[in-house]
Protein backbone atom coordinates (compact mmCIF):
# COMPACT_ATOMS: atom_id res chain seq x y z
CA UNK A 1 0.00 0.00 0.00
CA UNK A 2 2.82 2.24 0.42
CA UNK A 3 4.26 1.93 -2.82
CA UNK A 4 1.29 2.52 -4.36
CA UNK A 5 0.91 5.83 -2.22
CA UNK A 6 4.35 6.82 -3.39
CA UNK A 7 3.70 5.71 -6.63
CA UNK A 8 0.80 7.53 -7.28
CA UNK A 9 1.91 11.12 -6.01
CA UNK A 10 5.32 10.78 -7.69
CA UNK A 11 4.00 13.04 -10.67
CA UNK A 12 1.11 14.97 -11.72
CA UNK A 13 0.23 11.87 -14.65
CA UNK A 14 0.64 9.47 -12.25
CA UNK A 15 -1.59 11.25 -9.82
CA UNK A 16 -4.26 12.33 -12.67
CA UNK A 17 -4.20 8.27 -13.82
CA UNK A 18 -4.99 7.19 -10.22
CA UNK A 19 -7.70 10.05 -9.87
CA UNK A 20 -8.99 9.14 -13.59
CA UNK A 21 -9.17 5.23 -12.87
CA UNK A 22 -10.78 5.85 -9.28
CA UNK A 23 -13.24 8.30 -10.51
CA UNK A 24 -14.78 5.68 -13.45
CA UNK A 25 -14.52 2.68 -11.07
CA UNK A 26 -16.89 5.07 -8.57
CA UNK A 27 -19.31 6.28 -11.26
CA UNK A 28 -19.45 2.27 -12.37
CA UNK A 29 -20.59 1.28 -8.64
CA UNK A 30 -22.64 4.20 -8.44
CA UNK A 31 -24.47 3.22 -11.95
CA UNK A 32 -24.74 -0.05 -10.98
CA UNK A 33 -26.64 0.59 -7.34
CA UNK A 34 -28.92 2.60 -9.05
CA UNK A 35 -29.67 -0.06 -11.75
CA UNK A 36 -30.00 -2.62 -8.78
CA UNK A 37 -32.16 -0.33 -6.91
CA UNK A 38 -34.53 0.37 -10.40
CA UNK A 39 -34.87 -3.52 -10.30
CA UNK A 40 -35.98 -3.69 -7.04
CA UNK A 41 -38.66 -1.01 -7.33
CA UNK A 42 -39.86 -2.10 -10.27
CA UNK A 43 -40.16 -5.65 -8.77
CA UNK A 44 -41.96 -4.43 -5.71
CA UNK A 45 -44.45 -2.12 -7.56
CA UNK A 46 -44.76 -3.27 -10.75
CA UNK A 47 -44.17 -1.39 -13.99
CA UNK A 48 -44.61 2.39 -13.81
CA UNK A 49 -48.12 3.81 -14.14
CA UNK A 50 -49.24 5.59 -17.36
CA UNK A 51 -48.27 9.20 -16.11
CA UNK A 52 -44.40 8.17 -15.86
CA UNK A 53 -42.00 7.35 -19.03
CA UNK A 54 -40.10 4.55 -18.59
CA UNK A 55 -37.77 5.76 -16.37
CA UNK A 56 -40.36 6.09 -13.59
CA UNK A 57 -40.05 9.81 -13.73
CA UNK A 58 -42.95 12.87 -13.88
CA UNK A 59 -44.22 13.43 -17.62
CA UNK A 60 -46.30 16.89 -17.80
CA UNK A 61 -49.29 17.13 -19.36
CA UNK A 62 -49.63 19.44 -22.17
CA UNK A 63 -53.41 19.47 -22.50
CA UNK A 64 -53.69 17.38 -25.65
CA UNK A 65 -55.78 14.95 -25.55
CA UNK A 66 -56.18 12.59 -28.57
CA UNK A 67 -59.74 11.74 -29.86
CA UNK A 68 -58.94 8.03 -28.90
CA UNK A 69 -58.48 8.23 -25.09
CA UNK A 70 -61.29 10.41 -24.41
């Protein structure tokens, strides 16, 4: 562990590497909690209801109503 300490803030690169490589391994774990937590919602309440997009979030309404869903 010390090497890699000493290794890392021997330069500017080798410190930017290290910071580049932990940064995308965070945002992968991150990304994959939230897909894992999606799954679980989704499995507990079923798909999302016809006001949400797919994503589960908000969708406005415009006012437009087509002639077929009145």
């Amino acid at each position: 562990m010390e090497q890699l300490i000493e290794q890392t803030f021997q330069s500017f690169w080798n410190f930017l590497g290290v910071l580049v490589l932990l940064t995308g391994a965070g945002k992968f774990v991150i990304e994959l909690w939230s897909k894992f937590c999606h799954y679980l919602t989704i499995r507990k309440r079923g798909y999302p209801p016809a006001h949400c997009d797919v994503e589960g979030r908000f969708v406005p309404f415009d006012g437009d109503i087509d002639e077929d869903y009145k």
